[in-house]
C-alpha atoms as a PDB file:
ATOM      1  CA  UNK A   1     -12.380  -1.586 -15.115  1.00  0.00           C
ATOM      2  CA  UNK A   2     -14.471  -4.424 -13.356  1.00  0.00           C
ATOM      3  CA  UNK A   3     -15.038  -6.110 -16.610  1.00  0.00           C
ATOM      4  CA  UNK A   4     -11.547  -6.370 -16.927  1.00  0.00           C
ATOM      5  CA  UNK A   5     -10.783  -7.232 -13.348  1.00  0.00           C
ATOM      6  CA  UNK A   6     -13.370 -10.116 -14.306  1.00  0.00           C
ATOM      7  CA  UNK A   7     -11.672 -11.254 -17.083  1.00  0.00           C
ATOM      8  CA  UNK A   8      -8.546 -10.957 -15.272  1.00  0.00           C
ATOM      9  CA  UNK A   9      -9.996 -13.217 -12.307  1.00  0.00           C
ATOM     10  CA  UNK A  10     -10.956 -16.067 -15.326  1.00  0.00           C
ATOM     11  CA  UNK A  11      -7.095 -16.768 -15.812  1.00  0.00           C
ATOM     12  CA  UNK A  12      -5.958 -16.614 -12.020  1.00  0.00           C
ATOM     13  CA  UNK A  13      -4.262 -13.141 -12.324  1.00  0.00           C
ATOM     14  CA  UNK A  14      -3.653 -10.983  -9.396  1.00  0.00           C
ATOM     15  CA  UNK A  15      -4.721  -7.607 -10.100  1.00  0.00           C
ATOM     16  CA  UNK A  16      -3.209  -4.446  -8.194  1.00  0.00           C
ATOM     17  CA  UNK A  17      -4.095  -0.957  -9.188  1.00  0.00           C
ATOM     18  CA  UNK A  18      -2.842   2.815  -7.561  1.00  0.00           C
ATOM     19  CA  UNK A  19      -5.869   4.649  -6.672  1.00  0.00           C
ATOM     20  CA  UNK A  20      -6.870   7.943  -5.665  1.00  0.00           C
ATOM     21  CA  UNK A  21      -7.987   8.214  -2.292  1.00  0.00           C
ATOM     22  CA  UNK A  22     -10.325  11.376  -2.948  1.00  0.00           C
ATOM     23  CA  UNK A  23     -11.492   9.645  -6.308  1.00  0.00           C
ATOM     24  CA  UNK A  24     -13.065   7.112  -4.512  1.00  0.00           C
ATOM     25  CA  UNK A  25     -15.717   8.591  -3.150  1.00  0.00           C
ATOM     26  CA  UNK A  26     -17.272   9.048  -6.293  1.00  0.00           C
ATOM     27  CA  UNK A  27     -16.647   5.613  -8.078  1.00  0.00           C
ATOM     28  CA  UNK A  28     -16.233   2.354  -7.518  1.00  0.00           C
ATOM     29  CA  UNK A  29     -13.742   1.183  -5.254  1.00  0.00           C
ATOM     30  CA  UNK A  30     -10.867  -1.158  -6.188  1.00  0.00           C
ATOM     31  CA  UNK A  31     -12.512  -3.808  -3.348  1.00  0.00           C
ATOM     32  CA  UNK A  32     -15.431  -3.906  -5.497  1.00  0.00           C
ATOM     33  CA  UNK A  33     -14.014  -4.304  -8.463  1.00  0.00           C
ATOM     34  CA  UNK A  34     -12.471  -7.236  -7.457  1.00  0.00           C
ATOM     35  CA  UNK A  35      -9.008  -5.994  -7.246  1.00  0.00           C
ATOM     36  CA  UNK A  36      -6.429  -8.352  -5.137  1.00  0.00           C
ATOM     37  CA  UNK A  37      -3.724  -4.765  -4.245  1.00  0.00           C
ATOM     38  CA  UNK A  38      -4.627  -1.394  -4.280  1.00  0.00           C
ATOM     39  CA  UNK A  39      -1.963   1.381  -3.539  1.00  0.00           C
ATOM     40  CA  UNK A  40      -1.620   4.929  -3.688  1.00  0.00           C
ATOM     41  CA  UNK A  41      -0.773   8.276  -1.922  1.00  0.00           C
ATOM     42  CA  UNK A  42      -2.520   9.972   0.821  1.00  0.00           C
ATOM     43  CA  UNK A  43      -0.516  13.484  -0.076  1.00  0.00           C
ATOM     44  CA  UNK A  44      -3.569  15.659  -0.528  1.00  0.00           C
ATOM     45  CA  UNK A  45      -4.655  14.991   3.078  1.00  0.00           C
ATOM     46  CA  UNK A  46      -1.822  16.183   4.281  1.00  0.00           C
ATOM     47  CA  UNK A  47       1.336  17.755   3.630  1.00  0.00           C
ATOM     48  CA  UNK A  48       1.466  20.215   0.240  1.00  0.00           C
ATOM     49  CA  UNK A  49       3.419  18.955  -2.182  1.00  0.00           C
ATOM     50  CA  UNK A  50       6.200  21.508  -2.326  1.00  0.00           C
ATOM     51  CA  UNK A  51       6.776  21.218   1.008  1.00  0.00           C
ATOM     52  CA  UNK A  52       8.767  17.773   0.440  1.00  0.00           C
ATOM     53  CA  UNK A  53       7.912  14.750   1.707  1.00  0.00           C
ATOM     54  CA  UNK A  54       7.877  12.223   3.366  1.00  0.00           C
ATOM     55  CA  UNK A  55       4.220  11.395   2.094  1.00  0.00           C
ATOM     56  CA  UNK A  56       1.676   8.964   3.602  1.00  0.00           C
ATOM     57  CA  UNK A  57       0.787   6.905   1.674  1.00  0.00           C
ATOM     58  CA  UNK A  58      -1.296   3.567   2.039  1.00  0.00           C
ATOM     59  CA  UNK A  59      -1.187  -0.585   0.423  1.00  0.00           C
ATOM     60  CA  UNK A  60      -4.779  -2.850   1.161  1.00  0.00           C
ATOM     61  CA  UNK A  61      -4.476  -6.291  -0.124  1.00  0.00           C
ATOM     62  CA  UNK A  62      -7.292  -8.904   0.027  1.00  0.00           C
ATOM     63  CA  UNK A  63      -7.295 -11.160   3.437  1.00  0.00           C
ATOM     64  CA  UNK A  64      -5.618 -14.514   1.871  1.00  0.00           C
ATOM     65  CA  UNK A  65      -2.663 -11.920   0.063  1.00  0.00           C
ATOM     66  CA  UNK A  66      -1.784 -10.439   3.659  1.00  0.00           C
ATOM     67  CA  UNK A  67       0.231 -13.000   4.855  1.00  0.00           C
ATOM     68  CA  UNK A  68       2.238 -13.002   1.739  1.00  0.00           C
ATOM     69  CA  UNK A  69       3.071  -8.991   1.562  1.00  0.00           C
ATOM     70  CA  UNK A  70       7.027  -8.896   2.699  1.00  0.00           C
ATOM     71  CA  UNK A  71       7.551  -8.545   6.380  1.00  0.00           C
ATOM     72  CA  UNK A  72       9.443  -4.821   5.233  1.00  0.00           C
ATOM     73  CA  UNK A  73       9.412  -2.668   2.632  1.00  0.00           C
ATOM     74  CA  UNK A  74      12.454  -0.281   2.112  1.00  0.00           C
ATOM     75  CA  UNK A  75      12.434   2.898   0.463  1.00  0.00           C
ATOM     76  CA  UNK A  76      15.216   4.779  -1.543  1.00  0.00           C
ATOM     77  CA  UNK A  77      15.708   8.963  -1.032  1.00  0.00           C
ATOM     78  CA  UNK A  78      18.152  11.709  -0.450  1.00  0.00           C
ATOM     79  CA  UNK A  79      19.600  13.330   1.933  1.00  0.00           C
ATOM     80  CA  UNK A  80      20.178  16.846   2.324  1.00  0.00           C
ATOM     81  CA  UNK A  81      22.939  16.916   0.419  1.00  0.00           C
ATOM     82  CA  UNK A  82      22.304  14.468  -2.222  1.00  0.00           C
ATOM     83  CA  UNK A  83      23.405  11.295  -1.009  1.00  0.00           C
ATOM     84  CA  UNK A  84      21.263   8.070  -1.718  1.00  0.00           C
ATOM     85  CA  UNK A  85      19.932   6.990   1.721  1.00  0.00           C
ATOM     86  CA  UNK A  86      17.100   3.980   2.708  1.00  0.00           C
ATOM     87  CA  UNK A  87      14.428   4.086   5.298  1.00  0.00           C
ATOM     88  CA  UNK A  88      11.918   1.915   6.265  1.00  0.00           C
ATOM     89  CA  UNK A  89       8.700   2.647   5.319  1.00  0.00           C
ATOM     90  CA  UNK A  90       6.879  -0.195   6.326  1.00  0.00           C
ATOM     91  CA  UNK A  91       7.532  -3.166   8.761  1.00  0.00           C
ATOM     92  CA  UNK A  92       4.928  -5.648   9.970  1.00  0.00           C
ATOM     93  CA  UNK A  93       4.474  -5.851  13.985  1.00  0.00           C
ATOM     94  CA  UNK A  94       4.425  -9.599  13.667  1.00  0.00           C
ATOM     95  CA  UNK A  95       8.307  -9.791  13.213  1.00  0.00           C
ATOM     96  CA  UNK A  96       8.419  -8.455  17.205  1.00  0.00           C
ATOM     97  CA  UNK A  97       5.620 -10.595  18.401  1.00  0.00           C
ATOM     98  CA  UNK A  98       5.114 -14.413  18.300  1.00  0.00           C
ATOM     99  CA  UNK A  99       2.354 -14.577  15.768  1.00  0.00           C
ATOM    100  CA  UNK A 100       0.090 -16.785  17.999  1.00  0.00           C
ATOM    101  CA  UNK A 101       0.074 -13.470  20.298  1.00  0.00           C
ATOM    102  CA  UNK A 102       0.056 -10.720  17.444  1.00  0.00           C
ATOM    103  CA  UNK A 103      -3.165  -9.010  17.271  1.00  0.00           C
ATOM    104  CA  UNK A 104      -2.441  -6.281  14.629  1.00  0.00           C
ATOM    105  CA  UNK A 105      -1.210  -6.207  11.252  1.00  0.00           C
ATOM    106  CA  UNK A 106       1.509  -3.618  10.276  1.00  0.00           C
ATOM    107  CA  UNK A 107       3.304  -0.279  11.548  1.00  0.00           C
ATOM    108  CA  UNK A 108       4.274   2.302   9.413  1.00  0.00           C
ATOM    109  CA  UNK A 109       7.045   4.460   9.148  1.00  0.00           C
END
């Protein structure tokens, strides 16, 4: 995949890929393939998966995408009995804190 990262890079693309948490302790890692966003679950740390959810789950970007990432990101489930609800899954701290004072990047859900 870092050949095509590479060639990827040539033409100004950002590249995001969903990785494996466990997986990457045996190959290469999406930071050193060059890779701008990498996302993915964190479920087989944690919680079985027929136990529902919620599931952790993580987002990395390089240091000149960070600023750009939206200040929230909202996610869609059900309720118990069936109606569509939204959470917040992710917020950034800097929305509470004047950024000249912020010294952390983002709090989860």
């Amino acid at each position: 995949m870092t050949t095509v990262v590479a060639q990827l890079k040539e033409h100004k693309v950002i590249t995001a890929v969903v990785a494996d948490l466990l997986s990457l302790s045996i190959v290469k890692t999406p930071g050193e393939m060059g890779v701008d966003i990498a996302v993915g679950s964190a479920q087989r740390f944690g919680v079985p998966m027929a136990f529902g959810g919620p599931h952790a789950g993580y987002m990395a970007v390089k240091d000149e995408l960070k600023r750009k990432m939206p200040g929230r990101l909202i996610g869609v489930s059900k309720d118990v009995h069936g109606n569509q609800t939204y959470r917040m899954s992710l917020q950034t701290r800097e929305q509470h804190i004047r950024r000249d004072k912020a010294t952390s990047n983002i709090c989860t859900a």
